[in-house]
Protein backbone atom coordinates (compact mmCIF):
# COMPACT_ATOMS: atom_id res chain seq x y z
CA UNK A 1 68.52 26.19 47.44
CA UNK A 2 66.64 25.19 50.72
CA UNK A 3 66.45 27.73 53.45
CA UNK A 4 63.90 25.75 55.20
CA UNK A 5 64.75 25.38 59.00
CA UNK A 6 63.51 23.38 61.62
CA UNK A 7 62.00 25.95 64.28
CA UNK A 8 64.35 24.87 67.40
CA UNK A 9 62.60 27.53 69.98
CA UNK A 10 58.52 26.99 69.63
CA UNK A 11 56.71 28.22 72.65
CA UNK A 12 53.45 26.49 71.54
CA UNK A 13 51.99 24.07 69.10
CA UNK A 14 50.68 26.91 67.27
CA UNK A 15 53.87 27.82 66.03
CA UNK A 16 55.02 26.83 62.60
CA UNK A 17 57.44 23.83 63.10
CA UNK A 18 59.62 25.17 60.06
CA UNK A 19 60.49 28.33 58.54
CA UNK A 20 61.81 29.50 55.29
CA UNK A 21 64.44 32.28 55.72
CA UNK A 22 64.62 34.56 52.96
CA UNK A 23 66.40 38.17 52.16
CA UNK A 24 64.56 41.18 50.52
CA UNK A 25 65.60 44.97 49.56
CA UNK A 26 62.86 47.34 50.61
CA UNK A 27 63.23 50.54 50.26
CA UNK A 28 67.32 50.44 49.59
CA UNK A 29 67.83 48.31 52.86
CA UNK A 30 68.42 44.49 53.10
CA UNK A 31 65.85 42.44 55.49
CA UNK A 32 66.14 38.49 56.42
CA UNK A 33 62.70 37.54 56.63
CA UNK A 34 61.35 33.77 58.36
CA UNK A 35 58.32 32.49 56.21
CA UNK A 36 56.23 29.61 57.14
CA UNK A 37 55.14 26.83 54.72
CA UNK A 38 52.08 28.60 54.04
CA UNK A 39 53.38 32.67 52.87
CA UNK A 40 55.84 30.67 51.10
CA UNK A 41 53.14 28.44 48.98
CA UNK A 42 50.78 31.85 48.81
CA UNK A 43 53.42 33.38 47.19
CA UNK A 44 54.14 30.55 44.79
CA UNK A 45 50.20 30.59 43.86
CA UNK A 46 50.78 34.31 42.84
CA UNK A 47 53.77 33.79 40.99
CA UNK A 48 51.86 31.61 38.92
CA UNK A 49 48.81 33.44 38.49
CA UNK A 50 50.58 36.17 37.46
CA UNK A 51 53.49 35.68 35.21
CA UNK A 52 53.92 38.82 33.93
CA UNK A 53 54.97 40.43 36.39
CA UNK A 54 58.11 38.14 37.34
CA UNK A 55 61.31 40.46 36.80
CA UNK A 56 62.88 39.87 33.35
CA UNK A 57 67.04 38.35 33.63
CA UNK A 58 68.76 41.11 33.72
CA UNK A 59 66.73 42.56 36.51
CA UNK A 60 66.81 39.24 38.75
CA UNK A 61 70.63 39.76 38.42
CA UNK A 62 70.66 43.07 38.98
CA UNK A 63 68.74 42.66 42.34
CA UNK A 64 70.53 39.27 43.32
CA UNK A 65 73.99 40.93 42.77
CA UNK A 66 73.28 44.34 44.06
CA UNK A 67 73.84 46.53 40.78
């Protein structure tokens, strides 16, 4: 799936021309969250530096669906 959208509204070239919008539970409450490029390819570098810790099936369903 790409989320990736084209930041419409940038007040200044600093700004990240794209962001990735994304949706986490913290704390039992939903939050939509705009990454840029680069928190989205830090946490890719983690992911795979770290394998063990990605959630097995059943919990990736469990958090996608909300049971």
């Amino acid at each position: 799936m790409d989320s990736r959208v084209q930041n419409s509204g940038r007040k200044s070239e600093r700004e990240a021309k794209n962001y990735w919008h994304s949706k986490v539970r913290y704390d039992g409450k939903i939050y939509h969250l705009l990454l840029t490029d680069t928190e989205v390819n830090r946490g890719i570098d983690r992911m795979n530096k770290n394998p063990e810790d990605y959630p097995s099936l059943w919990k990736r369903l469990r958090l996608t669906f909300g049971i």
